[in-house]
Structures are given as structure tokens and as C-alpha cells.
PDB file of N, CA and C in Angstrom:
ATOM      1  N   UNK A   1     -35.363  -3.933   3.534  1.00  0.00           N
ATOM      2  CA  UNK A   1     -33.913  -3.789   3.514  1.00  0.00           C
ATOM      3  C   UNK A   1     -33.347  -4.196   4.869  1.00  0.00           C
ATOM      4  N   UNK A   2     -32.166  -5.211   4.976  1.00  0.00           N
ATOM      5  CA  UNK A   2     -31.455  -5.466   6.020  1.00  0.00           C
ATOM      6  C   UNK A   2     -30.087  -4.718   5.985  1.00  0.00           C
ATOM      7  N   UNK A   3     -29.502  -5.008   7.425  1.00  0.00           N
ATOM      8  CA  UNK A   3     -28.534  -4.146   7.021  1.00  0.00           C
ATOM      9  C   UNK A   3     -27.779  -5.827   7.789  1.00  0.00           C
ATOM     10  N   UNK A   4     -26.628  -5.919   7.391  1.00  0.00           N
ATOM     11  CA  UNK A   4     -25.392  -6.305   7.687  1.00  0.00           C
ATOM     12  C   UNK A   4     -24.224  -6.255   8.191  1.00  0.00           C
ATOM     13  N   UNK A   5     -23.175  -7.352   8.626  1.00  0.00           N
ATOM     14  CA  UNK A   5     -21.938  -6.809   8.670  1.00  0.00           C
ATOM     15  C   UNK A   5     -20.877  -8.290   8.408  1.00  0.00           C
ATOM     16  N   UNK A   6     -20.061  -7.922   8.103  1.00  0.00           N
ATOM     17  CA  UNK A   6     -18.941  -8.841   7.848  1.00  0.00           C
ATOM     18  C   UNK A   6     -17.314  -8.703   8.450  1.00  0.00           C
ATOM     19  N   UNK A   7     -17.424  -9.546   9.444  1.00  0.00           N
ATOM     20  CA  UNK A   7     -15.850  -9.497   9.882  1.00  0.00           C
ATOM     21  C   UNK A   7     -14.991 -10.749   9.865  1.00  0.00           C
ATOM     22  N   UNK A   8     -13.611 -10.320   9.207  1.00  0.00           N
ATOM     23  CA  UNK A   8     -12.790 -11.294   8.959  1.00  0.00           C
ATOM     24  C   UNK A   8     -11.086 -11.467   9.434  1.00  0.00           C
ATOM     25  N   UNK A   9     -10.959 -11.880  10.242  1.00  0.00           N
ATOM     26  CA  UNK A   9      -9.332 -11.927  10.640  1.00  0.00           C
ATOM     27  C   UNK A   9      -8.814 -13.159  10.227  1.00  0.00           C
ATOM     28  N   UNK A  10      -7.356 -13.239   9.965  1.00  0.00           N
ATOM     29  CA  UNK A  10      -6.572 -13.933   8.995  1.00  0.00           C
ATOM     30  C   UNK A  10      -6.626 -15.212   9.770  1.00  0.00           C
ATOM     31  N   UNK A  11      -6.651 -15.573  11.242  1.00  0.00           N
ATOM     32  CA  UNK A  11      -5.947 -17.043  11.841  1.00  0.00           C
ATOM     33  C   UNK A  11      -6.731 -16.470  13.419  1.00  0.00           C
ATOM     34  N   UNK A  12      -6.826 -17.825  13.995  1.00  0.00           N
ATOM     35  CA  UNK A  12      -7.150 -17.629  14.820  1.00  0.00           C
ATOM     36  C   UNK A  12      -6.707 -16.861  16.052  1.00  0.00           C
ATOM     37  N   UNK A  13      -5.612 -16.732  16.615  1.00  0.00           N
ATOM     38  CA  UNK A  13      -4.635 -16.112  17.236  1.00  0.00           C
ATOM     39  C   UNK A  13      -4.809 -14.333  16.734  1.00  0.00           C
ATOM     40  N   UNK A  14      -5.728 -13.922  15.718  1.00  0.00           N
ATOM     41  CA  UNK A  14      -5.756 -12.722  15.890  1.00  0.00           C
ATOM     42  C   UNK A  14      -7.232 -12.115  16.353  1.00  0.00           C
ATOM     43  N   UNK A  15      -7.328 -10.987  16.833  1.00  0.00           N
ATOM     44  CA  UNK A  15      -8.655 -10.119  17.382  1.00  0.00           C
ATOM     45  C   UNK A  15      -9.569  -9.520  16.138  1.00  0.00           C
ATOM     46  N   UNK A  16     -10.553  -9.728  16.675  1.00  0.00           N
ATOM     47  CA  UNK A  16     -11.778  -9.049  15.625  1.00  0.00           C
ATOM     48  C   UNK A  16     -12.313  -7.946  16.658  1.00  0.00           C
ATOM     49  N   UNK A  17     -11.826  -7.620  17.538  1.00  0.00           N
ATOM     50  CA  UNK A  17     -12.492  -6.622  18.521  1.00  0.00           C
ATOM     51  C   UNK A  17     -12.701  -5.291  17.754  1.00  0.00           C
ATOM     52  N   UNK A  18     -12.127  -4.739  17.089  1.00  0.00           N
ATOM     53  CA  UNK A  18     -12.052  -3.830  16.426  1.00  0.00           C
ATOM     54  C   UNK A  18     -12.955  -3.512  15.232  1.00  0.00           C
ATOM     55  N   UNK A  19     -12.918  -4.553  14.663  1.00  0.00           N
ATOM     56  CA  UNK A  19     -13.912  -4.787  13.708  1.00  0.00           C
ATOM     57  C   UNK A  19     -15.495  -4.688  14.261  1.00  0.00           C
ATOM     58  N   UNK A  20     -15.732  -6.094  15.453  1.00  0.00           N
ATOM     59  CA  UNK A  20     -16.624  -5.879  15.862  1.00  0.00           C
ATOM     60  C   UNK A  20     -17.528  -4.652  16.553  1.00  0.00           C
ATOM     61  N   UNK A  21     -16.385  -3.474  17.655  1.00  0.00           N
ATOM     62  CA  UNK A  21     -16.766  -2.377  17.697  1.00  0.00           C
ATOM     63  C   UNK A  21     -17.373  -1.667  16.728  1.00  0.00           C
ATOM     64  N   UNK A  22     -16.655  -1.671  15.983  1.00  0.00           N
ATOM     65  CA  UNK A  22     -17.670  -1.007  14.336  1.00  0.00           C
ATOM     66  C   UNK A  22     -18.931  -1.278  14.168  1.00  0.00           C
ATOM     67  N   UNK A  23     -19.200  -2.552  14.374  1.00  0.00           N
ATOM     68  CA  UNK A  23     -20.302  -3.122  13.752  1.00  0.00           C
ATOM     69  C   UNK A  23     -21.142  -2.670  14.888  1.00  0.00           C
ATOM     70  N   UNK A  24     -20.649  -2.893  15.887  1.00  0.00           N
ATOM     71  CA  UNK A  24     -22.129  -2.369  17.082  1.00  0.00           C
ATOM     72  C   UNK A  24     -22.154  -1.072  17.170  1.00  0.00           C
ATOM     73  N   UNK A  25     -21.519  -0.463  16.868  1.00  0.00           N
ATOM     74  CA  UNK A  25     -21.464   1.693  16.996  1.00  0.00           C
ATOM     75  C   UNK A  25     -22.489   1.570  15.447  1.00  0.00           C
ATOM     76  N   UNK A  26     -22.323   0.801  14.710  1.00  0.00           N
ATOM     77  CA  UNK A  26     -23.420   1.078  14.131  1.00  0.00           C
ATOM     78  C   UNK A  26     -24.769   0.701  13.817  1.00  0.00           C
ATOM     79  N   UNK A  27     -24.988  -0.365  14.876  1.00  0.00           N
ATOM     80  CA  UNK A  27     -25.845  -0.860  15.493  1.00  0.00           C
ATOM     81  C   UNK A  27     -26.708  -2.259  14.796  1.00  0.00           C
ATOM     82  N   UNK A  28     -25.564  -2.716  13.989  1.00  0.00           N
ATOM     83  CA  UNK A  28     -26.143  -3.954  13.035  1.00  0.00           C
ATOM     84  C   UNK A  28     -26.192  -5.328  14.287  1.00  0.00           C
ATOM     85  N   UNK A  29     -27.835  -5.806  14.296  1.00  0.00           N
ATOM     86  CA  UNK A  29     -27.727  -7.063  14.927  1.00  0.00           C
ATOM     87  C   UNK A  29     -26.989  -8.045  15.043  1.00  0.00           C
ATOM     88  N   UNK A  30     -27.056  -8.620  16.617  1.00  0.00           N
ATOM     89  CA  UNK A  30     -25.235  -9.573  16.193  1.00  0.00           C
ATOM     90  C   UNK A  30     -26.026 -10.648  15.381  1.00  0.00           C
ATOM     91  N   UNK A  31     -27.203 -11.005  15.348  1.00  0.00           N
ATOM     92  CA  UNK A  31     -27.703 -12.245  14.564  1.00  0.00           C
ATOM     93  C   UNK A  31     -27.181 -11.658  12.646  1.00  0.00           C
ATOM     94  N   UNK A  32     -27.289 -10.269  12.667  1.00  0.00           N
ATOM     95  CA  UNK A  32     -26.770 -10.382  11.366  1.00  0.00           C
ATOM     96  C   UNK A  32     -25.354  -9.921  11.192  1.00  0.00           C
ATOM     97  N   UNK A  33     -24.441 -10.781  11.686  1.00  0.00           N
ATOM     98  CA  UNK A  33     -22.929 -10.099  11.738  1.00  0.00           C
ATOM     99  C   UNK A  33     -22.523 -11.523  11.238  1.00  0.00           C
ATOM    100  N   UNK A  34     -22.047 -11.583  10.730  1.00  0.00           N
ATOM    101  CA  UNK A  34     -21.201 -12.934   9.963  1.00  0.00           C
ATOM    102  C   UNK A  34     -19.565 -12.392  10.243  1.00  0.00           C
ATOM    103  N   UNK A  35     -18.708 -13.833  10.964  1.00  0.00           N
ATOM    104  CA  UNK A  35     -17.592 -13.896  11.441  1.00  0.00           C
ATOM    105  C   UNK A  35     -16.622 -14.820  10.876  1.00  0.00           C
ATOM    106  N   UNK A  36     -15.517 -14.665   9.806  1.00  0.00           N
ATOM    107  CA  UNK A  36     -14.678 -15.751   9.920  1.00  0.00           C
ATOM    108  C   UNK A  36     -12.932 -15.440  10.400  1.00  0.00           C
ATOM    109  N   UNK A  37     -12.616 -16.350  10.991  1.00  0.00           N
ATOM    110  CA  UNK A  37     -11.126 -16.169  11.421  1.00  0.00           C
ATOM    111  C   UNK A  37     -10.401 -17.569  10.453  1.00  0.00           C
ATOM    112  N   UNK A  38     -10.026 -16.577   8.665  1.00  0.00           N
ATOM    113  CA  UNK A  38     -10.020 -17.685   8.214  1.00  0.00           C
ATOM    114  C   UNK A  38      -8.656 -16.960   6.824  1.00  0.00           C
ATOM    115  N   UNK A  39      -8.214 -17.006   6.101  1.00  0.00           N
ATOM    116  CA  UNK A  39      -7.365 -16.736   5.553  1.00  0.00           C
ATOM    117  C   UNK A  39      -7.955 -15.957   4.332  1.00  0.00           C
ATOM    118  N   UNK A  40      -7.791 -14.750   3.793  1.00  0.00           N
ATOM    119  CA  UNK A  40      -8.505 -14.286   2.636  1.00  0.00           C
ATOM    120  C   UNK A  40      -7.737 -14.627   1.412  1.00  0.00           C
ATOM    121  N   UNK A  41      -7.179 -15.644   1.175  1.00  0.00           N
ATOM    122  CA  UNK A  41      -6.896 -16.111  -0.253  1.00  0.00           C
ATOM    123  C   UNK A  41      -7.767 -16.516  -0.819  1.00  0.00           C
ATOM    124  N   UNK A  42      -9.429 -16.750  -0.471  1.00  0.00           N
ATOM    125  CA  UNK A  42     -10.179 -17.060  -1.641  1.00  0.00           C
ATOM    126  C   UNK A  42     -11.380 -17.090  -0.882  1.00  0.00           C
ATOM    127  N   UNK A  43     -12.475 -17.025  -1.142  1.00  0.00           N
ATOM    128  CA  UNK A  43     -13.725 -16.890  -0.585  1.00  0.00           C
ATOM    129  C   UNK A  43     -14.619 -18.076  -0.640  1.00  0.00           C
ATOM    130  N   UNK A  44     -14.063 -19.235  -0.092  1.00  0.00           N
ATOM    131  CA  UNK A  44     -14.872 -20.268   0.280  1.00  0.00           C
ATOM    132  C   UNK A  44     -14.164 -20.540   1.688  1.00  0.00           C
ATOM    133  N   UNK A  45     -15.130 -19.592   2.602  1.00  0.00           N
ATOM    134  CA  UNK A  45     -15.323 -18.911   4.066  1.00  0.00           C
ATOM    135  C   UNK A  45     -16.526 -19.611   4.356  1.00  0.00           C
ATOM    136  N   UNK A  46     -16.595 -20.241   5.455  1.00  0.00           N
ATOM    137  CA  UNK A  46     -18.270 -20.924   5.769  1.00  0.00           C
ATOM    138  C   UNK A  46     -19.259 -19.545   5.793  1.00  0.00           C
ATOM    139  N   UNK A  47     -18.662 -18.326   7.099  1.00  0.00           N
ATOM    140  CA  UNK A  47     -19.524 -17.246   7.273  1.00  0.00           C
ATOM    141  C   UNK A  47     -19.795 -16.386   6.166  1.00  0.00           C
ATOM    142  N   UNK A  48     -18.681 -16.855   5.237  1.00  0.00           N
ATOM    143  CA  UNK A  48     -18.751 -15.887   4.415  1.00  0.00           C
ATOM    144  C   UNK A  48     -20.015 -15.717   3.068  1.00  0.00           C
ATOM    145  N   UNK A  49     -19.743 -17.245   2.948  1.00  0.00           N
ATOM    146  CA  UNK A  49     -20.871 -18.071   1.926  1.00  0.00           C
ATOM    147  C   UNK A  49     -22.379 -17.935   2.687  1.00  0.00           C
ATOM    148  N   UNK A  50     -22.750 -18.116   3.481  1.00  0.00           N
ATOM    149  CA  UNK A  50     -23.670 -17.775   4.782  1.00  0.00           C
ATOM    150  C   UNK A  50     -24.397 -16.355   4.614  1.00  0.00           C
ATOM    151  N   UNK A  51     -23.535 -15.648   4.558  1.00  0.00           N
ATOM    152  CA  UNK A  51     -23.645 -14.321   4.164  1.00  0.00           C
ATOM    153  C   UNK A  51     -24.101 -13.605   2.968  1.00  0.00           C
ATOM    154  N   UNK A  52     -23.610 -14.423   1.688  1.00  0.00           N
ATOM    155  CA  UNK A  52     -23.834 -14.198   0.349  1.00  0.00           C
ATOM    156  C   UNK A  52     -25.149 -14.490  -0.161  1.00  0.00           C
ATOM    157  N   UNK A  53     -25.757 -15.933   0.695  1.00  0.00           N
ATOM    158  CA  UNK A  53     -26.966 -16.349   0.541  1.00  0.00           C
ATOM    159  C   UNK A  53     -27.970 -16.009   0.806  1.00  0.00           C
ATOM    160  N   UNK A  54     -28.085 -15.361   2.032  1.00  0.00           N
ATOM    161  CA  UNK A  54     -29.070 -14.520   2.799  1.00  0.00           C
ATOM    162  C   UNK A  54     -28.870 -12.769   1.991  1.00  0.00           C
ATOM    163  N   UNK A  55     -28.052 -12.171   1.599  1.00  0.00           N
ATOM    164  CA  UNK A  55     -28.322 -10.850   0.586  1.00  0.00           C
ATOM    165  C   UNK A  55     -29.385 -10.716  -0.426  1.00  0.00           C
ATOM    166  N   UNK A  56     -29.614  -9.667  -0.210  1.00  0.00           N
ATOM    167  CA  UNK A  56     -31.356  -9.780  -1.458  1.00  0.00           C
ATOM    168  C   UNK A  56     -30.594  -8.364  -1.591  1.00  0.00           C
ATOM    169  N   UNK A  57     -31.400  -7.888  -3.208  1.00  0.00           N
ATOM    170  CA  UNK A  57     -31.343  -6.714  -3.410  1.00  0.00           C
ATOM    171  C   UNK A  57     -31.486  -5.828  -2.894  1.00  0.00           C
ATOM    172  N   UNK A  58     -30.894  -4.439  -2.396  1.00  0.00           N
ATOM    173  CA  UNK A  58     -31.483  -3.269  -1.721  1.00  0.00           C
ATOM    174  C   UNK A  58     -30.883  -3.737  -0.368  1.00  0.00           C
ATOM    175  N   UNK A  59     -30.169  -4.691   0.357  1.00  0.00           N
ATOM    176  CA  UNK A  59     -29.477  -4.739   1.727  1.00  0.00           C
ATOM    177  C   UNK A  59     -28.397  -4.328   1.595  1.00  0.00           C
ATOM    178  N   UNK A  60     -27.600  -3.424   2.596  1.00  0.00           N
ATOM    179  CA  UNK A  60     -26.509  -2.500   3.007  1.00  0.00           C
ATOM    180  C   UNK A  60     -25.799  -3.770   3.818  1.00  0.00           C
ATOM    181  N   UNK A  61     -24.604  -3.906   3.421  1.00  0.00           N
ATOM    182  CA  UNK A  61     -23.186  -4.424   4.142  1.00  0.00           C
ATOM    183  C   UNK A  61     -22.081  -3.296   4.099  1.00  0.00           C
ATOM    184  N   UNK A  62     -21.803  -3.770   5.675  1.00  0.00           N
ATOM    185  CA  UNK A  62     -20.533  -3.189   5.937  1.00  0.00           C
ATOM    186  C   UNK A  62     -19.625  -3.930   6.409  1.00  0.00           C
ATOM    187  N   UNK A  63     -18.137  -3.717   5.910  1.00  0.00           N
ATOM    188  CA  UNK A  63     -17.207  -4.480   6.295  1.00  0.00           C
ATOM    189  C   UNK A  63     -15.957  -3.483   6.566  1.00  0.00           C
ATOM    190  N   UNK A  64     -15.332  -3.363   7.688  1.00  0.00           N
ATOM    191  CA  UNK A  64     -14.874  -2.060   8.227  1.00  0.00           C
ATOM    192  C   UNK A  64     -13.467  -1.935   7.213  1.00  0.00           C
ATOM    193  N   UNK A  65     -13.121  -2.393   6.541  1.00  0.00           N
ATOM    194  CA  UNK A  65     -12.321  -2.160   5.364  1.00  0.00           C
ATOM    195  C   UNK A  65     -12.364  -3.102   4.466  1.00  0.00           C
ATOM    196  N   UNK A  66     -11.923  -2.810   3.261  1.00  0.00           N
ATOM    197  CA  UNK A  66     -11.983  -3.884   2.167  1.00  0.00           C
ATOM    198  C   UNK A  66     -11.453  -4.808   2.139  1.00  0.00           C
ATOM    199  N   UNK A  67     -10.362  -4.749   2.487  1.00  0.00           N
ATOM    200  CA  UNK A  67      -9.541  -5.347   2.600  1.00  0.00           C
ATOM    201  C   UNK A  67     -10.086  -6.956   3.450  1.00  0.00           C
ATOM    202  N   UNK A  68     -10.300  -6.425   4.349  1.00  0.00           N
ATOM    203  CA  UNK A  68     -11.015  -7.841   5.341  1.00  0.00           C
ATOM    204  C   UNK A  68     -12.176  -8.925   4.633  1.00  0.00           C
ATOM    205  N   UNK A  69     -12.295  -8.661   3.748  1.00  0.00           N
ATOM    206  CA  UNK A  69     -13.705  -9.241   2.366  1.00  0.00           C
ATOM    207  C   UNK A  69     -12.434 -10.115   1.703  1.00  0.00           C
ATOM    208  N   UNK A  70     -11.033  -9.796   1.524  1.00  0.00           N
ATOM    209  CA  UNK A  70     -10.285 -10.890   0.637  1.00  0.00           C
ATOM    210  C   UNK A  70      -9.242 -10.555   0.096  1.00  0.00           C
ATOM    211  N   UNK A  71      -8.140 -11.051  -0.009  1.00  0.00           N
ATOM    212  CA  UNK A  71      -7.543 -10.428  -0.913  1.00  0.00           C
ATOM    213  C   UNK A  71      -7.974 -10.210  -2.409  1.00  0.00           C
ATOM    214  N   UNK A  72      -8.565 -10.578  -3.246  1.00  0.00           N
ATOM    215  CA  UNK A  72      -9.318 -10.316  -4.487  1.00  0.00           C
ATOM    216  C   UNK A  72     -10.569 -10.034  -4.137  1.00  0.00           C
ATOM    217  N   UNK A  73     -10.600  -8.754  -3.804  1.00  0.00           N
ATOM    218  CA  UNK A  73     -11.829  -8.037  -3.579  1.00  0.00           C
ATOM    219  C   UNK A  73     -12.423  -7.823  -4.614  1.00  0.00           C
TER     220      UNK A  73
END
């Protein structure tokens, strides 16, 4: 089992600091942290797809709200 994380801000001009804090208080490797600063109207995200591929059964993701995964979550 791996564990994960996923952070996503809308445009470039905004911060993932927040997000990212999360992810290291809970101590997920930055090699497994997938990042996009990209618009959530639809999920063809480079990091995001990146992310989907490498999941196997039984791995834990966290994404510090749902919201940040898309608008059609």
C-alpha cells in the first residue's frame, strides 16, 4: 500500500502552500504528491492523469478537500 497526495489550484497566480502543508504534516513523500495549477472543469490534468495511473488497489489518497479533485467530483 502507498499512500498519496493530490494538490490542485485553479491558475497559476494562486498558492498551493496550504494544501501542500497538509500533505507534509502527514508525511506523504514529495515524490508521491502530484501537483496541478490547472482549472477543475474536467480532469484531463497532466498530474492528475499521472496520478490515476500509478493507483493500485488498497493505496490511500488524500486531497485536502474535495473540492480541489474537480468540479465533478
Amino acid at each position: 500500500m502507498k499512500t498519496y497526495g493530490y494538490i490542485r489550484v485553479s491558475s497559476i497566480d494562486q498558492h498551493e502552500d496550504r494544501q501542500l502543508l497538509a500533505m507534509n504534516e502527514l508525511k506523504i513523500p514529495p515524490s508521491q504528491i502530484f501537483m496541478d495549477k490547472q482549472s477543475g472543469k474536467d480532469f484531463d490534468r497532466p498530474s492528475y492523469k499521472a496520478l490515476v495511473k500509478k493507483l493500485k488497489s488498497g493505496d490511500l489518497l488524500y486531497i485536502k478537500s474535495i473540492d480541489r479533485s474537480g468540479r465533478n467530483y
